[in-house]
N, C-alpha and C. Protein backbone atom coordinates (compact mmCIF):
# COMPACT_ATOMS: atom_id res chain seq x y z
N UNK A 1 -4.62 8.27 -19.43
CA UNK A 1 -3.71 8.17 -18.31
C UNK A 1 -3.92 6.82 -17.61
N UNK A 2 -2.96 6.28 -17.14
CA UNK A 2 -3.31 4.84 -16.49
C UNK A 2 -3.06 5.20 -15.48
N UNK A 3 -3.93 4.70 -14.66
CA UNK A 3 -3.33 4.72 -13.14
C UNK A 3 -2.53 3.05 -12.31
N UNK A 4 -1.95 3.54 -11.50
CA UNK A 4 -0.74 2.78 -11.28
C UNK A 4 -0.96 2.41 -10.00
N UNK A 5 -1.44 3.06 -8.88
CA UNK A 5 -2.14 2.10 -7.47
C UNK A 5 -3.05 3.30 -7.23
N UNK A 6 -4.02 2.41 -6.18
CA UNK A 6 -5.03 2.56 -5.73
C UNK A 6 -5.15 3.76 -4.40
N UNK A 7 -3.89 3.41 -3.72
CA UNK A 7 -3.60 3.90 -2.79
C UNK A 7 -3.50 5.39 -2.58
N UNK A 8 -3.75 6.40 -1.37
CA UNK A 8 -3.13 7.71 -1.19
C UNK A 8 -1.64 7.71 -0.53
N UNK A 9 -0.56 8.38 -1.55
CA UNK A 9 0.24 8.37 -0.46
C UNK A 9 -0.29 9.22 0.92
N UNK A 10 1.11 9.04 2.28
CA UNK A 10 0.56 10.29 2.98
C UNK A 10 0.66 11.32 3.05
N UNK A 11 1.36 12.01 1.75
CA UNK A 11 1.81 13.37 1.71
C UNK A 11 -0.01 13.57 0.77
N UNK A 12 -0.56 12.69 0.08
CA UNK A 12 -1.75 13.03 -0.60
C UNK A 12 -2.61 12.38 0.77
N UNK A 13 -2.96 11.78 1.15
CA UNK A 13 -3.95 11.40 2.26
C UNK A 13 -4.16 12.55 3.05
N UNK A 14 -2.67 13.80 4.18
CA UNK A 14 -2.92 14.59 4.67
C UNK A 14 -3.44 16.02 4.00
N UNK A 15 -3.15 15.80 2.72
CA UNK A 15 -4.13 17.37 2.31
C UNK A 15 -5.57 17.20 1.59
N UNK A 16 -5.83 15.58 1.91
CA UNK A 16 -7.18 15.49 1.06
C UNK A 16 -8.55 16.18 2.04
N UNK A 17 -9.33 16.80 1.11
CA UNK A 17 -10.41 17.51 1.71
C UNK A 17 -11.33 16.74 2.65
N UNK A 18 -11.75 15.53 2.17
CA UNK A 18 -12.86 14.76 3.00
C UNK A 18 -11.99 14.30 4.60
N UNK A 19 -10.53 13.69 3.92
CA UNK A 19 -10.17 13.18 4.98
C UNK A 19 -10.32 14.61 6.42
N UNK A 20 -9.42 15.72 5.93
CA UNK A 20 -9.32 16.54 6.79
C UNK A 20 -10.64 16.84 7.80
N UNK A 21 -11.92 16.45 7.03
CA UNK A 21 -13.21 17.14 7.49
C UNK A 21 -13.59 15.86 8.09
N UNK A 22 -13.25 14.52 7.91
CA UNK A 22 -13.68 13.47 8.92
C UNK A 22 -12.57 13.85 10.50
N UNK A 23 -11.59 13.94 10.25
CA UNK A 23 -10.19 14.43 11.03
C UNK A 23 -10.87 15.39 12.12
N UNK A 24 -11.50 16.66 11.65
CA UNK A 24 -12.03 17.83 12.05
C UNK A 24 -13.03 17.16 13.07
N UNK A 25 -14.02 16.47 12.31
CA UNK A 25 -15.22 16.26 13.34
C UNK A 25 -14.81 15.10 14.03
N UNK A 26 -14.32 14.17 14.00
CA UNK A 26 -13.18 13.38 14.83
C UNK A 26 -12.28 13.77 15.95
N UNK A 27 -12.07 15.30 15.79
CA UNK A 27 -11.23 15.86 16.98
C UNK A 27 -10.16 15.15 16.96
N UNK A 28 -9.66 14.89 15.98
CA UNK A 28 -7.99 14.45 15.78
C UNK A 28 -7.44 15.50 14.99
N UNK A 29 -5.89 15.58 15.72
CA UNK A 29 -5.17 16.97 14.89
C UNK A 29 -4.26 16.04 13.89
N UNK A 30 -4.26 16.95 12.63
CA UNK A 30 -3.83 16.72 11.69
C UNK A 30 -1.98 16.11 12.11
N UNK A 31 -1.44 16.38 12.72
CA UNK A 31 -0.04 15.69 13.10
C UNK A 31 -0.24 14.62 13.87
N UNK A 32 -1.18 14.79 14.65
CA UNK A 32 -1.36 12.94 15.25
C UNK A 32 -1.65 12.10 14.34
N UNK A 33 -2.53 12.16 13.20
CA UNK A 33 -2.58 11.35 12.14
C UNK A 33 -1.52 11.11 11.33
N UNK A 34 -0.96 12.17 11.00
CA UNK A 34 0.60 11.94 10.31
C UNK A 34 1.68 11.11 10.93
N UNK A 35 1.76 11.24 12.12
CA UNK A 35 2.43 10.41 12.79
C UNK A 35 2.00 8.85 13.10
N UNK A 36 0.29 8.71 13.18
CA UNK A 36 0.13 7.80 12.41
C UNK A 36 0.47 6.57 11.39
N UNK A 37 0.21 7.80 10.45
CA UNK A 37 0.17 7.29 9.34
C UNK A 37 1.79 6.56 9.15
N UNK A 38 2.77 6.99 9.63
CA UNK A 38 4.28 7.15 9.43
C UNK A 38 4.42 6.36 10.19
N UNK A 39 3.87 5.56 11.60
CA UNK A 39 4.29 4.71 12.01
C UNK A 39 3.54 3.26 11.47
N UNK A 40 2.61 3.83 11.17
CA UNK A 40 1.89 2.32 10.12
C UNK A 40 2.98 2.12 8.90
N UNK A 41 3.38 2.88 8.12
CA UNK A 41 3.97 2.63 7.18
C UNK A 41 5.67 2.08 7.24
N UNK A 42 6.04 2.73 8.77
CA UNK A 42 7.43 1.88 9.27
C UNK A 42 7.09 0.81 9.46
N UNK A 43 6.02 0.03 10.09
CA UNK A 43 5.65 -1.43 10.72
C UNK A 43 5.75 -1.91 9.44
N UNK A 44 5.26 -1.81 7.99
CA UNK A 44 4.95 -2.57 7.20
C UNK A 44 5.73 -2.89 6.49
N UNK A 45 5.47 -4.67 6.06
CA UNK A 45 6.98 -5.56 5.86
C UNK A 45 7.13 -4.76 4.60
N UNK A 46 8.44 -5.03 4.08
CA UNK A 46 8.85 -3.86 2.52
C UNK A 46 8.67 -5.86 2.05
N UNK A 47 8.43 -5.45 0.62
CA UNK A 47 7.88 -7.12 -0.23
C UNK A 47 9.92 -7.48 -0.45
N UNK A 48 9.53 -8.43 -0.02
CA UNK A 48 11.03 -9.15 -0.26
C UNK A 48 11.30 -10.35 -1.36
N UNK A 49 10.30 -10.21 -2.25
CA UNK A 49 10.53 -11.30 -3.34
C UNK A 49 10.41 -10.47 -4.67
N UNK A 50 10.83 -10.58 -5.84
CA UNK A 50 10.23 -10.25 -6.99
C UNK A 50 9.18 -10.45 -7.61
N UNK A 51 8.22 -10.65 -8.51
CA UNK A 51 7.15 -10.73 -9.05
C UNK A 51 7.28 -12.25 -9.60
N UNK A 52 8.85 -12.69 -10.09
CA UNK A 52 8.96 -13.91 -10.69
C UNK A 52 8.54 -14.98 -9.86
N UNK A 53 9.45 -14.14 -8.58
CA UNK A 53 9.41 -15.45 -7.36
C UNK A 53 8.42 -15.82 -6.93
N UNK A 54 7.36 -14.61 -6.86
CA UNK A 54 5.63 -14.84 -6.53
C UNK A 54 5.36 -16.45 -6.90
N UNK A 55 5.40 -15.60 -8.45
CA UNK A 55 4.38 -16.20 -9.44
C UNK A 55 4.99 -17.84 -9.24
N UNK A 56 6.46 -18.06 -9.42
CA UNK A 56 6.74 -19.74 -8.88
C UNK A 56 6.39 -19.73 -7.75
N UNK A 57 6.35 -19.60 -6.39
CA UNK A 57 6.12 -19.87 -5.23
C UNK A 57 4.26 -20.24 -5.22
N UNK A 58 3.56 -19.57 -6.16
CA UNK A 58 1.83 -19.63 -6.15
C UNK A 58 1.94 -20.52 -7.18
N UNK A 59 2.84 -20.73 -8.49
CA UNK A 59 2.34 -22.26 -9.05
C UNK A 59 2.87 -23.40 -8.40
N UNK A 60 4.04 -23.40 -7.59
CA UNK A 60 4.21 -25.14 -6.80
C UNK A 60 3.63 -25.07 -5.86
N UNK A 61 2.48 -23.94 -5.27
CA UNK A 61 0.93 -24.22 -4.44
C UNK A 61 0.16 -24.66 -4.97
N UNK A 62 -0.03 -24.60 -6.10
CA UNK A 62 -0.95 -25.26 -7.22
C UNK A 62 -0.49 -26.20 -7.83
N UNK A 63 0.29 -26.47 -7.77
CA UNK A 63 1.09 -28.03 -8.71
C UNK A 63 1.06 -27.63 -10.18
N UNK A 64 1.37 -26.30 -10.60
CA UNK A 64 1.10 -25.98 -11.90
C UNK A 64 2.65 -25.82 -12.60
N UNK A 65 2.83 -25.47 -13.62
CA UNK A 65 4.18 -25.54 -13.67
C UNK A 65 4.34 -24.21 -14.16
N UNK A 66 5.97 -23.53 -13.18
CA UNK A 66 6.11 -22.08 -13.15
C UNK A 66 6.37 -21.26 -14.56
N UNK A 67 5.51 -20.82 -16.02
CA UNK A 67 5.69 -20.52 -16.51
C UNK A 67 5.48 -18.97 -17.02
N UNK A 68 6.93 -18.58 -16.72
CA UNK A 68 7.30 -17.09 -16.93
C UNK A 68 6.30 -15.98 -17.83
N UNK A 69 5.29 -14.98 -17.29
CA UNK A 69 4.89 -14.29 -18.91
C UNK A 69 5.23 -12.94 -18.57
N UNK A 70 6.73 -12.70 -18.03
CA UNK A 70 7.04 -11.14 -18.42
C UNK A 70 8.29 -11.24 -18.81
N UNK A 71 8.37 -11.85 -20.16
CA UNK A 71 9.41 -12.14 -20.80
C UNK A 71 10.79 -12.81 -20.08
């Protein structure tokens, strides 16, 4: 199986066991964190370039020349 990111979503972050039991002894209720979590994830910029555009935009930082390797 490959895995594909690193990340929890927050539908997996709010039912994970450890988190809930740091949550618990934290004295934070499980919907204040969700709401949280949901307003961190509205603030955050959505990526507005493609992977191509990256990759040229980081070689004319480097003076390298932009050559394509996903076909």
């Amino acid at each position: 199986m490959t895995k594909t990111r690193d990340d929890l979503t927050i539908s997996e972050a709010l039912r994970d066991p450890l988190i809930a039991m740091v949550l618990h002894a934290d004295g934070v209720k499980l919907e204040d964190f969700k709401q949280l979590l949901e307003t961190a994830a509205r603030k955050r910029e959505p990526r507005s370039t493609s992977v191509g555009n990256m990759i040229g935009a980081l070689a004319s930082r480097a003076n390298l020349p932009a050559i394509p390797c996903f076909g």
